[in-house]
C-alpha atoms as a PDB file:
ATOM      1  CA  UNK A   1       0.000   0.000   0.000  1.00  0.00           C
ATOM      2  CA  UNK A   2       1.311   3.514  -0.853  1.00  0.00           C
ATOM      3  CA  UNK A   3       2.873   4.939   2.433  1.00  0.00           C
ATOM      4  CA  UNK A   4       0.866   8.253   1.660  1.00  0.00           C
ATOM      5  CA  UNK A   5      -2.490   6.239   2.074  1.00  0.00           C
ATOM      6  CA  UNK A   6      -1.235   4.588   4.820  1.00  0.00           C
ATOM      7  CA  UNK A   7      -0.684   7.964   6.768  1.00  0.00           C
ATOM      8  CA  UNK A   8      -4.235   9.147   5.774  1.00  0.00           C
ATOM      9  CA  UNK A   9      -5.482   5.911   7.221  1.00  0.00           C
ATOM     10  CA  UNK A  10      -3.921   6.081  10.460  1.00  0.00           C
ATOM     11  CA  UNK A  11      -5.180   9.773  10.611  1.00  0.00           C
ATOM     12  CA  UNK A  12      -9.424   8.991   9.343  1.00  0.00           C
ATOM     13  CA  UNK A  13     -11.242   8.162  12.636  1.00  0.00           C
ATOM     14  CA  UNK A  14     -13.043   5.516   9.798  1.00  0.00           C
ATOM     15  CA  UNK A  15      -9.844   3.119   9.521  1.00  0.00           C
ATOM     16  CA  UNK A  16      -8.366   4.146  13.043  1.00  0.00           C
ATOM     17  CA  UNK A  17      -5.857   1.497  14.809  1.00  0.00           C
ATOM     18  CA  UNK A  18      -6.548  -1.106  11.540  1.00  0.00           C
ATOM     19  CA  UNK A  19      -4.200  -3.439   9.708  1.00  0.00           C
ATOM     20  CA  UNK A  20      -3.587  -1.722   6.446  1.00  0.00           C
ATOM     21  CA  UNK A  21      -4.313  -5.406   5.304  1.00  0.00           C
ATOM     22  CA  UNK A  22      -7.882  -5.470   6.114  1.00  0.00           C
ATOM     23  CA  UNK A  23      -8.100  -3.296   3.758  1.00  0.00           C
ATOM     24  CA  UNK A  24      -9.451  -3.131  -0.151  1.00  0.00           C
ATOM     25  CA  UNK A  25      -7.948  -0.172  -2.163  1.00  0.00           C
ATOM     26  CA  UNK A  26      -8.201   0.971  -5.058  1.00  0.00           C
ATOM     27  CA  UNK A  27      -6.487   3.960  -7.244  1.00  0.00           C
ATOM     28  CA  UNK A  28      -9.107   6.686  -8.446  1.00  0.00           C
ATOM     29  CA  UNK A  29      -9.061   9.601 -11.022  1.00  0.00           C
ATOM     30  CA  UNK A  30      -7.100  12.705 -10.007  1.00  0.00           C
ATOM     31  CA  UNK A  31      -5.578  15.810 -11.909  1.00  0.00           C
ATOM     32  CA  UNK A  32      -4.256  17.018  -8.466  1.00  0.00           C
ATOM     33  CA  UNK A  33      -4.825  15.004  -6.030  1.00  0.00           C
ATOM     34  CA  UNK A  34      -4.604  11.504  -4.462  1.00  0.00           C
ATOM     35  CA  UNK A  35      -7.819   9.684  -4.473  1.00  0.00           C
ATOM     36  CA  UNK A  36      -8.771   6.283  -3.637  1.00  0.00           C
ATOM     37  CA  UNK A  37     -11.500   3.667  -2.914  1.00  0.00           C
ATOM     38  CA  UNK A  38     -10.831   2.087   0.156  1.00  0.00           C
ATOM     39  CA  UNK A  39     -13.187  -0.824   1.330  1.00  0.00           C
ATOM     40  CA  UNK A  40     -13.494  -2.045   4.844  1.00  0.00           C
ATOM     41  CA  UNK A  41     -15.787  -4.560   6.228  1.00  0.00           C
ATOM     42  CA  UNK A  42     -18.341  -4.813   3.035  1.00  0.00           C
ATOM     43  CA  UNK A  43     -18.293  -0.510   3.280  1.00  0.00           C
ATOM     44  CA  UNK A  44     -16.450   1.712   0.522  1.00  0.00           C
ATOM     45  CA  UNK A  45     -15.522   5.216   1.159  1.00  0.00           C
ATOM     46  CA  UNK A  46     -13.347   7.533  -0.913  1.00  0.00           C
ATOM     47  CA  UNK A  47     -10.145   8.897   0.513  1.00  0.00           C
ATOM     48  CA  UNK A  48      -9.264  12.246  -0.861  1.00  0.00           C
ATOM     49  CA  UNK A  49      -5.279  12.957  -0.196  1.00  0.00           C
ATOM     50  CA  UNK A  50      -4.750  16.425  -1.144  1.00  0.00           C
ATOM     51  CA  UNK A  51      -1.718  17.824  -4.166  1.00  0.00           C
ATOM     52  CA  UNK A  52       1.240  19.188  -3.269  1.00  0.00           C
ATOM     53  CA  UNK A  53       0.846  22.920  -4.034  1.00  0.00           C
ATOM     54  CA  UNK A  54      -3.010  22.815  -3.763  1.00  0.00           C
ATOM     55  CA  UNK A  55      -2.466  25.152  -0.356  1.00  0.00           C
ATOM     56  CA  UNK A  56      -1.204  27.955  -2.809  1.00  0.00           C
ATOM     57  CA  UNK A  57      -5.250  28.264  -4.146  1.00  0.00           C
ATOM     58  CA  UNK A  58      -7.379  26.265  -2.563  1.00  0.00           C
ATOM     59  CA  UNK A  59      -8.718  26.980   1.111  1.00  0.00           C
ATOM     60  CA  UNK A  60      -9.688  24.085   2.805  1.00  0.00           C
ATOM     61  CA  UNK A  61     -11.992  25.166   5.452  1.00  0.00           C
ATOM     62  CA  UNK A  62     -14.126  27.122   2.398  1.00  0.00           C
ATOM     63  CA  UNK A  63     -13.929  23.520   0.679  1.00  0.00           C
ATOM     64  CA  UNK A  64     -15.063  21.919   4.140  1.00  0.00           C
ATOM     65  CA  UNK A  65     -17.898  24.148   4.511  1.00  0.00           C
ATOM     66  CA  UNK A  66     -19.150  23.855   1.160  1.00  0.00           C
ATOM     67  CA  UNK A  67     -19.087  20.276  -0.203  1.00  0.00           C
ATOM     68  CA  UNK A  68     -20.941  19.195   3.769  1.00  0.00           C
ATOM     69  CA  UNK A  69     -23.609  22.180   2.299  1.00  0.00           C
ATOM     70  CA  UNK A  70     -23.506  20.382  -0.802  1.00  0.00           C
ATOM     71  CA  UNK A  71     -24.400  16.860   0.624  1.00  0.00           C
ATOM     72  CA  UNK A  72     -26.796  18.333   3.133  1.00  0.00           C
ATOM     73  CA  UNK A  73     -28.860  19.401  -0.166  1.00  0.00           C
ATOM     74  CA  UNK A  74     -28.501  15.766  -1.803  1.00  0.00           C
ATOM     75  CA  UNK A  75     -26.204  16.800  -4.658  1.00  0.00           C
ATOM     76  CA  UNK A  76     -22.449  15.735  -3.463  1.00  0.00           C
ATOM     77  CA  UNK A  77     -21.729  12.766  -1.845  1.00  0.00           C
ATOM     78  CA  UNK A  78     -21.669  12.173   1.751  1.00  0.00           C
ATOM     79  CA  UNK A  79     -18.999  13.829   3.823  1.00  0.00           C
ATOM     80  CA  UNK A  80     -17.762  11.846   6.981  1.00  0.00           C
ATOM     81  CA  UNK A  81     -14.500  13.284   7.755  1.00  0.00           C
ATOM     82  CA  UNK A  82     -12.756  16.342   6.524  1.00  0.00           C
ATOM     83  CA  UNK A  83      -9.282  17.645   8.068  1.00  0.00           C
ATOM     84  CA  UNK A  84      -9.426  21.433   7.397  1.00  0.00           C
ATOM     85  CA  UNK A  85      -5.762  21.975   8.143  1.00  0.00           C
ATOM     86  CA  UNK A  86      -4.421  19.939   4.434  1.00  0.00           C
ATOM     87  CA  UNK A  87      -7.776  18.861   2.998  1.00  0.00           C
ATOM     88  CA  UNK A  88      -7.389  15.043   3.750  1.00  0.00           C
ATOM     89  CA  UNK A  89     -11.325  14.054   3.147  1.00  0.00           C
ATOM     90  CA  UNK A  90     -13.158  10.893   3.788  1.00  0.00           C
ATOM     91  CA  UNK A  91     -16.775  10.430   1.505  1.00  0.00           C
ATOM     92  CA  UNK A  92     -18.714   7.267   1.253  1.00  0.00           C
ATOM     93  CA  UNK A  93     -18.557   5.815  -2.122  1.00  0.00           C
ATOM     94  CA  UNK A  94     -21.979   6.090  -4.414  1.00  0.00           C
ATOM     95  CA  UNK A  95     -22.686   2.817  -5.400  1.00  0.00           C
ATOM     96  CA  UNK A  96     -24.390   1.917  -8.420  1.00  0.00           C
ATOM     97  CA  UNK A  97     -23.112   5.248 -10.100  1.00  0.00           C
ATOM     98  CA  UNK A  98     -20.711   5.921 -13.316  1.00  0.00           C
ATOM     99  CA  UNK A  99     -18.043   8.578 -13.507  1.00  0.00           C
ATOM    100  CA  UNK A 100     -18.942  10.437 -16.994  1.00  0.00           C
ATOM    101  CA  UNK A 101     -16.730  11.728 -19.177  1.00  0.00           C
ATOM    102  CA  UNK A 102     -17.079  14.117 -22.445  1.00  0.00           C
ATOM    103  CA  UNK A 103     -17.942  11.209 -24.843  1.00  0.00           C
ATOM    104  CA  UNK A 104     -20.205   9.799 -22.327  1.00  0.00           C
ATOM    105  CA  UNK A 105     -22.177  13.542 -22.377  1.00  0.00           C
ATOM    106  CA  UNK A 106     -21.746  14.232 -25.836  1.00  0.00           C
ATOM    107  CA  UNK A 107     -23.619  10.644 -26.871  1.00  0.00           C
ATOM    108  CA  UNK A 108     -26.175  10.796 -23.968  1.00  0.00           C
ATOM    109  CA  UNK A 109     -28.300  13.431 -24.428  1.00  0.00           C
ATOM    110  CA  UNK A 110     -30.535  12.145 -21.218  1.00  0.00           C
ATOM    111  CA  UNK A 111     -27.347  12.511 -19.083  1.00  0.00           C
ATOM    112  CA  UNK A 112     -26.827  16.023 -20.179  1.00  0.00           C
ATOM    113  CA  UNK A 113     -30.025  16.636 -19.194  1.00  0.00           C
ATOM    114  CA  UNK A 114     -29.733  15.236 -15.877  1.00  0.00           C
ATOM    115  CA  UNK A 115     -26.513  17.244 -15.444  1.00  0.00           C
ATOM    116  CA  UNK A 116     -28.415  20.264 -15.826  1.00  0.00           C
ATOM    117  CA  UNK A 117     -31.197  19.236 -13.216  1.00  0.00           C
ATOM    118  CA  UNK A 118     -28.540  18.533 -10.391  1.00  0.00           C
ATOM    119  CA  UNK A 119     -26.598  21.904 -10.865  1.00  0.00           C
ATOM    120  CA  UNK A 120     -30.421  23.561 -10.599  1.00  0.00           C
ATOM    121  CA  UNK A 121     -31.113  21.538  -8.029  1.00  0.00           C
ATOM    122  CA  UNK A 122     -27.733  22.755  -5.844  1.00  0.00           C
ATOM    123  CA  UNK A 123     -28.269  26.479  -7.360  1.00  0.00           C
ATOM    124  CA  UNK A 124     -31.441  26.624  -6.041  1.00  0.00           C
ATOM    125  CA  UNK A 125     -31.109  24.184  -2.780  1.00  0.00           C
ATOM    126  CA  UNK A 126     -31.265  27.803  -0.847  1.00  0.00           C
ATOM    127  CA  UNK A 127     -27.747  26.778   0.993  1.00  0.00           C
ATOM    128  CA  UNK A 128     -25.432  29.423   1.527  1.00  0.00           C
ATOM    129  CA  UNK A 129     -21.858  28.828   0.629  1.00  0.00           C
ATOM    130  CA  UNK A 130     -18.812  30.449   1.547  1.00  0.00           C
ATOM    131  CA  UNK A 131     -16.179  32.518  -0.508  1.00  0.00           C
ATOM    132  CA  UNK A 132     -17.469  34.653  -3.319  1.00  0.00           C
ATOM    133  CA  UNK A 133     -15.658  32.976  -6.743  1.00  0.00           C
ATOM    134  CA  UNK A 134     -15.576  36.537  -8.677  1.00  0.00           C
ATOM    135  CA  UNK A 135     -13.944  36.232 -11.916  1.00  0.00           C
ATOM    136  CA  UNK A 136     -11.855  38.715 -12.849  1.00  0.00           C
ATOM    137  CA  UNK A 137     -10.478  38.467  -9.212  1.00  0.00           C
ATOM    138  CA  UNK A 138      -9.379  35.006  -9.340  1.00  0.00           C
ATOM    139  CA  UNK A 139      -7.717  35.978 -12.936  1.00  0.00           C
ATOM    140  CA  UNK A 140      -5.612  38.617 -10.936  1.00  0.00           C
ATOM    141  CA  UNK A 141      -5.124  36.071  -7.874  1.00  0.00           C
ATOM    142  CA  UNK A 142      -3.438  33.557 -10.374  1.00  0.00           C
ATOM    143  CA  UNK A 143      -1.461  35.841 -12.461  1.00  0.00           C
ATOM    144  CA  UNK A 144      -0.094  36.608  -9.143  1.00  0.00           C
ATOM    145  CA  UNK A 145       0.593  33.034  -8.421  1.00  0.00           C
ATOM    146  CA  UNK A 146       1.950  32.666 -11.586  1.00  0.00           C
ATOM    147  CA  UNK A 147       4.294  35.497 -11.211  1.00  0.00           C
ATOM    148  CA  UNK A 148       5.677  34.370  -8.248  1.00  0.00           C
ATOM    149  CA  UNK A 149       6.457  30.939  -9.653  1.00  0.00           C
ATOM    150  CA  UNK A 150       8.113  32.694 -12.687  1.00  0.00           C
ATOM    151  CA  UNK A 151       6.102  31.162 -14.952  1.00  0.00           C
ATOM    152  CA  UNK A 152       5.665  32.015 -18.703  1.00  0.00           C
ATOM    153  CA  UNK A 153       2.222  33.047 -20.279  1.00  0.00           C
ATOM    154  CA  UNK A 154       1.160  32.359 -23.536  1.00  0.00           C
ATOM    155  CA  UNK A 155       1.475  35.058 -26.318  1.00  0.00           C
ATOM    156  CA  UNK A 156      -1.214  37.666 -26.188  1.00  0.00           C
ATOM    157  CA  UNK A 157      -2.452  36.555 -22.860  1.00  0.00           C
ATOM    158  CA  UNK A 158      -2.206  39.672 -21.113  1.00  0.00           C
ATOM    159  CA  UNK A 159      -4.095  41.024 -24.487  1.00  0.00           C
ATOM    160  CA  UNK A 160      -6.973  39.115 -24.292  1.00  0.00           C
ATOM    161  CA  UNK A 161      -7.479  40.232 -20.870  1.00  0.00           C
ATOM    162  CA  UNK A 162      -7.834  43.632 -21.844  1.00  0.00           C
ATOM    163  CA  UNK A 163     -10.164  42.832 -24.492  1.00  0.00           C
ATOM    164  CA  UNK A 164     -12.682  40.594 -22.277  1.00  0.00           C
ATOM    165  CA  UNK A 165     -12.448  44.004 -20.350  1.00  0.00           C
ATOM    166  CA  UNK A 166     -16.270  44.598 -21.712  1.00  0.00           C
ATOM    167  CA  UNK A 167     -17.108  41.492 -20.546  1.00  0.00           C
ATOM    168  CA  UNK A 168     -16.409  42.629 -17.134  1.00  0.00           C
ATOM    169  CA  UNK A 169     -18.453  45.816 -17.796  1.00  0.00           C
ATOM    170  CA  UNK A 170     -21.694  43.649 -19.683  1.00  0.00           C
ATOM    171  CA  UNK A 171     -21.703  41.622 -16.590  1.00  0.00           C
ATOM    172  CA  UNK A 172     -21.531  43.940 -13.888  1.00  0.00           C
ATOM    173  CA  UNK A 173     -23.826  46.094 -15.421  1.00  0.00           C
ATOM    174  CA  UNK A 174     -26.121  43.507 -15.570  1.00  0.00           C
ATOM    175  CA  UNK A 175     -25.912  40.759 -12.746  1.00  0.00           C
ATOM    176  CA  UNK A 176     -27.603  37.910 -11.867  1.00  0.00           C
ATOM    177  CA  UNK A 177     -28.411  36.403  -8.586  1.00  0.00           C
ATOM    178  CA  UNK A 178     -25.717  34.682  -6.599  1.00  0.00           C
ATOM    179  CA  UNK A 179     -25.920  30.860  -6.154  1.00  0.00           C
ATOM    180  CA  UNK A 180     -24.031  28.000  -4.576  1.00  0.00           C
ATOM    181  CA  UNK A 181     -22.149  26.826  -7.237  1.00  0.00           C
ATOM    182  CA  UNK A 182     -19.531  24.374  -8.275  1.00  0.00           C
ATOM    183  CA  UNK A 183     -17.550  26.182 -10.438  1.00  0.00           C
ATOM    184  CA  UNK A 184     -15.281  23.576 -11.636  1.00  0.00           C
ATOM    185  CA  UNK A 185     -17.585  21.147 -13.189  1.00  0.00           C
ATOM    186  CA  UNK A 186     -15.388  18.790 -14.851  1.00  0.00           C
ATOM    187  CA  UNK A 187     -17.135  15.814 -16.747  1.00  0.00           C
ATOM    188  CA  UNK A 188     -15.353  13.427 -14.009  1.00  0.00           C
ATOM    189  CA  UNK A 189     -16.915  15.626 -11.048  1.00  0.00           C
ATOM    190  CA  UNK A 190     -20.339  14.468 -12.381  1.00  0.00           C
ATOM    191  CA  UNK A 191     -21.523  10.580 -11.209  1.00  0.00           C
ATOM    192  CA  UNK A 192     -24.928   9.384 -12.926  1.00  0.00           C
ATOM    193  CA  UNK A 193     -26.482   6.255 -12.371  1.00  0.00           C
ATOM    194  CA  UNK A 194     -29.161   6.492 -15.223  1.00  0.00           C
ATOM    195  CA  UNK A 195     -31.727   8.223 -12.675  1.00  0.00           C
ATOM    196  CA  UNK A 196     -29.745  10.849 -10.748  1.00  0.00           C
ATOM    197  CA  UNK A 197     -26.775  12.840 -10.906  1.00  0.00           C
ATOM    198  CA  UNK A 198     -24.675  14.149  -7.655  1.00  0.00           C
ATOM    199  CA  UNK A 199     -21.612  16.203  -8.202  1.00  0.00           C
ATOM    200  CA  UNK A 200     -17.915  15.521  -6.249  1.00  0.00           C
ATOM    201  CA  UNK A 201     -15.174  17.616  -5.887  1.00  0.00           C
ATOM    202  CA  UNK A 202     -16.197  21.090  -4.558  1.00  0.00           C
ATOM    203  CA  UNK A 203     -12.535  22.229  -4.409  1.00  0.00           C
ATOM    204  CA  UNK A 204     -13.531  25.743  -6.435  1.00  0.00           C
ATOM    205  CA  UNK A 205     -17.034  26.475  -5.039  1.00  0.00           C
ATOM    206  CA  UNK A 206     -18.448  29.523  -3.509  1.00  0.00           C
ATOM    207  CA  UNK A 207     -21.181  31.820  -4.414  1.00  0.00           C
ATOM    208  CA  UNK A 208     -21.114  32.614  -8.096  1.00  0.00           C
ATOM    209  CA  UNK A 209     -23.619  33.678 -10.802  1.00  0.00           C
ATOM    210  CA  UNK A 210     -25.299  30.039 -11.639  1.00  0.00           C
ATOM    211  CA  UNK A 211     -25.113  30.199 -15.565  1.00  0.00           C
ATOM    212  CA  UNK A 212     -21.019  29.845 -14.826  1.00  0.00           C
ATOM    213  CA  UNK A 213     -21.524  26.594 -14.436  1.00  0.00           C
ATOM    214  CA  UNK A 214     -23.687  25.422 -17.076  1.00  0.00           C
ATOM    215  CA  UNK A 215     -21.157  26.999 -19.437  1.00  0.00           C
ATOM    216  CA  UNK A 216     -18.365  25.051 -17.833  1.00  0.00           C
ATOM    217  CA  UNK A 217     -19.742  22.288 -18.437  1.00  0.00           C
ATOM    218  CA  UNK A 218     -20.713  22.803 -21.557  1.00  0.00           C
ATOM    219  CA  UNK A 219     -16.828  23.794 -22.337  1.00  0.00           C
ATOM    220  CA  UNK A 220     -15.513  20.636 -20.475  1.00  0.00           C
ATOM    221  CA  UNK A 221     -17.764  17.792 -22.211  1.00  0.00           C
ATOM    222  CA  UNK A 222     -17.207  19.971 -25.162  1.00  0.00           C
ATOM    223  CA  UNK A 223     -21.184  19.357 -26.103  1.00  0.00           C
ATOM    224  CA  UNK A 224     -22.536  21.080 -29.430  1.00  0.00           C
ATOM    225  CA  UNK A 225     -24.750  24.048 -29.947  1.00  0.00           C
ATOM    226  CA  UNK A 226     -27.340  21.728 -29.946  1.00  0.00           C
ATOM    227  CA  UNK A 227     -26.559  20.345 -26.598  1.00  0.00           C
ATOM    228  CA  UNK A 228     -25.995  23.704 -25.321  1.00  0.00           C
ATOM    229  CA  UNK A 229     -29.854  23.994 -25.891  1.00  0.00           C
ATOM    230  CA  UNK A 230     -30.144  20.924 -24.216  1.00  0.00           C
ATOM    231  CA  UNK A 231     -28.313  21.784 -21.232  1.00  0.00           C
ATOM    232  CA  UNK A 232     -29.774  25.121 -20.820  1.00  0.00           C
ATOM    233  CA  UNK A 233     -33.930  23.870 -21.179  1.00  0.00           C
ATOM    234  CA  UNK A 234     -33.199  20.703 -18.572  1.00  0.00           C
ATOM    235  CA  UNK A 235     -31.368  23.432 -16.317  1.00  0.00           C
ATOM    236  CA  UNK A 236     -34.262  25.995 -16.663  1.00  0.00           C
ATOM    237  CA  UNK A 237     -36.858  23.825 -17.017  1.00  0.00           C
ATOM    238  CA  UNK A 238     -37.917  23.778 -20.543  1.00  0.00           C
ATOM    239  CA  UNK A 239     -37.240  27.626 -21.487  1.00  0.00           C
ATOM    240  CA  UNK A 240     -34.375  30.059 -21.616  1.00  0.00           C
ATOM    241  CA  UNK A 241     -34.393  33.645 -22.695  1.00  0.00           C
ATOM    242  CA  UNK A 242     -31.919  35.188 -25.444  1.00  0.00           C
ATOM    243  CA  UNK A 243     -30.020  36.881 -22.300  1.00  0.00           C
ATOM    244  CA  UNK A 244     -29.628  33.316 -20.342  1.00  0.00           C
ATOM    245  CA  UNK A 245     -27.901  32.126 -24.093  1.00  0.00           C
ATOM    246  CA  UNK A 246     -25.803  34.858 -24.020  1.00  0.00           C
ATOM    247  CA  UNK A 247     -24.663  34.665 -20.940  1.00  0.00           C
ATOM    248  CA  UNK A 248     -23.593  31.168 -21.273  1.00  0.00           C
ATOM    249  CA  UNK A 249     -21.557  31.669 -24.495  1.00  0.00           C
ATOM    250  CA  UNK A 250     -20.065  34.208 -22.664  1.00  0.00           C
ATOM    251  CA  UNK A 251     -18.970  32.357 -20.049  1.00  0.00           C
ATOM    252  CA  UNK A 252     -17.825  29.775 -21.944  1.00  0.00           C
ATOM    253  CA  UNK A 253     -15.028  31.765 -23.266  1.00  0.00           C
ATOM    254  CA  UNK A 254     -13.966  33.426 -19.977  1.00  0.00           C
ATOM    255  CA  UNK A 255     -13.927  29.731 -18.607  1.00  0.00           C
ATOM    256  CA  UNK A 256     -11.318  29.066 -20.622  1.00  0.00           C
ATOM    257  CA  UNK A 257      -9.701  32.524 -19.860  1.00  0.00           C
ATOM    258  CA  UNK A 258      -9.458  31.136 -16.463  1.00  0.00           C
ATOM    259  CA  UNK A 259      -8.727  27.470 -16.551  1.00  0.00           C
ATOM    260  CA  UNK A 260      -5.698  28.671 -18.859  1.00  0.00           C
ATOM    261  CA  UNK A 261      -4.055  29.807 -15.908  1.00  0.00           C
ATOM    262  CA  UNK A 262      -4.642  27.059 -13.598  1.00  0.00           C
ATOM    263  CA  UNK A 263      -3.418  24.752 -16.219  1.00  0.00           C
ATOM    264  CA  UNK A 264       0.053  26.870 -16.185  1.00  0.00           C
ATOM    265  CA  UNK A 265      -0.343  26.831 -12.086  1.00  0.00           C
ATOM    266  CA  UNK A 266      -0.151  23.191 -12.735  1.00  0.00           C
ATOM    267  CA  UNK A 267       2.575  23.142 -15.372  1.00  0.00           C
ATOM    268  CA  UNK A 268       4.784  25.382 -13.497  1.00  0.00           C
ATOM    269  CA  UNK A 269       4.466  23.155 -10.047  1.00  0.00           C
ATOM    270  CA  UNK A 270       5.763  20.088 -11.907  1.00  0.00           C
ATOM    271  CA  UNK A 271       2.267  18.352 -12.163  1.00  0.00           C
ATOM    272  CA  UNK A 272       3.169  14.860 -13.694  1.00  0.00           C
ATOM    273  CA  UNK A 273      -0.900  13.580 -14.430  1.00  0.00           C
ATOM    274  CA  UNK A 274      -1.162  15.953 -17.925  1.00  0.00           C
ATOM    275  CA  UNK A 275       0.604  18.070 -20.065  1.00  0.00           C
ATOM    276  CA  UNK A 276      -0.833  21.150 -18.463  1.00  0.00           C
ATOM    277  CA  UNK A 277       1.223  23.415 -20.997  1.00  0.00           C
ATOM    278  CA  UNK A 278      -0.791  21.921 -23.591  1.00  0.00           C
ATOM    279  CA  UNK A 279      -3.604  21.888 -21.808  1.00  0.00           C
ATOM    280  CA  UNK A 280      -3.220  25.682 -20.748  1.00  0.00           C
ATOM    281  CA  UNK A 281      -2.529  27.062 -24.643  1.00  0.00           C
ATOM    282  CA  UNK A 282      -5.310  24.928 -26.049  1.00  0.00           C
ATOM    283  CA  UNK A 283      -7.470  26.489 -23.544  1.00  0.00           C
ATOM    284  CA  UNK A 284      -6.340  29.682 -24.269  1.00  0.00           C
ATOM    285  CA  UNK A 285      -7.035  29.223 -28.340  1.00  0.00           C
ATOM    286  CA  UNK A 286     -10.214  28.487 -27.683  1.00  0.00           C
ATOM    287  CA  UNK A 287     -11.301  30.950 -25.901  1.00  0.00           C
ATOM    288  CA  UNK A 288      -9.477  33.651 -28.182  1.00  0.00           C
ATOM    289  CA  UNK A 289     -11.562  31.895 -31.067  1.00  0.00           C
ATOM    290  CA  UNK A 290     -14.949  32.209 -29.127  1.00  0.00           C
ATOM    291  CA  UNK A 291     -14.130  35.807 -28.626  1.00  0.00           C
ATOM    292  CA  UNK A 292     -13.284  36.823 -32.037  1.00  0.00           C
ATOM    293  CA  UNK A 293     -16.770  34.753 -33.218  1.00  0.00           C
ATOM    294  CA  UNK A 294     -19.169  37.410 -34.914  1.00  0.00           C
ATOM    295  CA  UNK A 295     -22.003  36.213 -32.435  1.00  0.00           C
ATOM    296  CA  UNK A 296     -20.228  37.152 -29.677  1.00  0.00           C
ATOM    297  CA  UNK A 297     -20.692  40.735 -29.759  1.00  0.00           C
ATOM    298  CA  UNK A 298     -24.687  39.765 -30.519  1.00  0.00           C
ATOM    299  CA  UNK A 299     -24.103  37.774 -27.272  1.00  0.00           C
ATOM    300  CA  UNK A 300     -23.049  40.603 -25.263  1.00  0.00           C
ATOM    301  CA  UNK A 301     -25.479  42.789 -26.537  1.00  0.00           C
ATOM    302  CA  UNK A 302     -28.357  40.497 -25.498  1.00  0.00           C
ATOM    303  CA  UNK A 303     -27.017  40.789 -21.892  1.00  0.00           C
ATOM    304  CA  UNK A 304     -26.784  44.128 -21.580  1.00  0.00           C
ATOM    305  CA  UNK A 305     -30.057  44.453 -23.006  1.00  0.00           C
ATOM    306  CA  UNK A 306     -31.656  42.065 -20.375  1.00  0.00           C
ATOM    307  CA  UNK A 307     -32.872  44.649 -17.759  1.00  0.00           C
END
């Protein structure tokens, strides 16, 4: 067994003072962290061991507060244990449920749908999370982290940031409501077992505008205009307006704005699970490509107009 599981082990009140060899375990999916399966007596739980370097950006106690919020409204998975000091986290295990993944989305139309109906359900569960995740803020909070790590950005970066500047103004001009969100709702955050959907992983959430997520997820399954539709009438029951479109598209690209740097954060901290370089200048393409898309100034107009 890896000696880093072992330690977590020894520390969860679940697996106190057992033989590491009565024991099941089983390596999960991770970009930063250490997760596993562990099974004791018949009972599996996840074991969440935290990334070196995750302390730079992520706070646990925020994390704490949140994803026990998120299971108290029945959209994340149980929380028994959670060490606030480095994040170590102990969850019981959804049985019966698959991890999705883009291809899994982009063929299932039904599952996109049901993706849309948890993130309502959490956005309008009435919980109150804490930290506000503000945009533009977080850009400037990781170009800071970035700096200090001496860390290269790609070409124009700093240029694009200017230009999303009346992004900044369209959506501050006209907000919307602030909901408990995710905010980092990556395909393999989202567990379906044909029925339901619950969400994991609540590393990034606070209070955000809700449509952030629906566009993120849109981005990370990389789902089709059509399944943008799709997404957006399961999330808002049946309807949207032009503005709710708009703001999604929107989003889309500044996701990517975003995600860019915490793919260099990665890349410049050594992370061995990707190529985060690639990973942070195809990000950044494709949001300089949804930006420079005619319909994107339509899309922006249809916000502003939404008063």
């Amino acid at each position: 067994m890896d000696e880093c599981l072992q330690e977590a082990l020894r520390r969860a009140p679940q697996f106190k003072g057992l033989d590491p060899n009565e024991v099941e375990t089983q390596r999960l999916g991770g970009l930063t962290n250490i997760v596993y399966r562990v099974t004791h007596d018949d009972t599996p739980y996840v074991v969440r061991i935290p990334g070196e370097g995750t302390e730079e950006y992520i706070d646990r106690s925020v994390e704490a507060h949140n994803a026990k919020q998120a299971a108290a409204a029945g959209v994340n998975a149980p929380v028994l244990y959670f060490d606030e000091d480095d994040g170590l986290m102990v969850c019981r295990y959804l049985e019966g449920y698959r991890t999705m993944s883009p291809k899994r989305f982009r063929r299932h139309n039904d599952a996109v749908e049901r993706a849309g109906e948890a993130l309502q359900r959490m956005h309008t569960s009435g919980r109150q999370f804490r930290f506000r995740f503000e945009l533009f803020a977080m850009i400037d909070e990781y170009l800071g982290v970035l700096q200090q790590l001496d860390c290269t950005l790609p070409d124009g970066y700093h240029d694009v940031v200017a230009e999303a500047e009346a992004v900044r103004e369209t959506l501050a001009a006209n907000p919307q409501s602030l909901a408990p969100c995710h905010n980092d709702p990556l395909c393999e955050n989202f567990l379906d077992n044909g029925n339901r959907t619950c969400i994991v992983d609540w590393e990034y959430s606070g209070m955000n505008e809700p449509l952030w997520d629906v566009a993120d997820l849109s981005v990370e399954a990389g789902l089709s205009e059509d399944q943008d539709l799709v997404l957006l009438r399961a999330y808002n029951e049946g309807s949207y307006t032009a503005a709710e479109l708009g703001r999604m598209r929107i989003y889309k690209a500044m996701c990517d704005l975003l995600w860019t740097l915490w793919g260099l954060i990665q890349y410049a901290n050594g992370n061995p699970a990707d190529d985060f370089w690639a990973y942070a200048t195809e990000r950044f393409a494709r949001c300089k490509a949804l930006m420079a898309q005619r319909e994107f100034g339509t899309y922006l107009q249809d916000v502003r107009h939404n008063n």
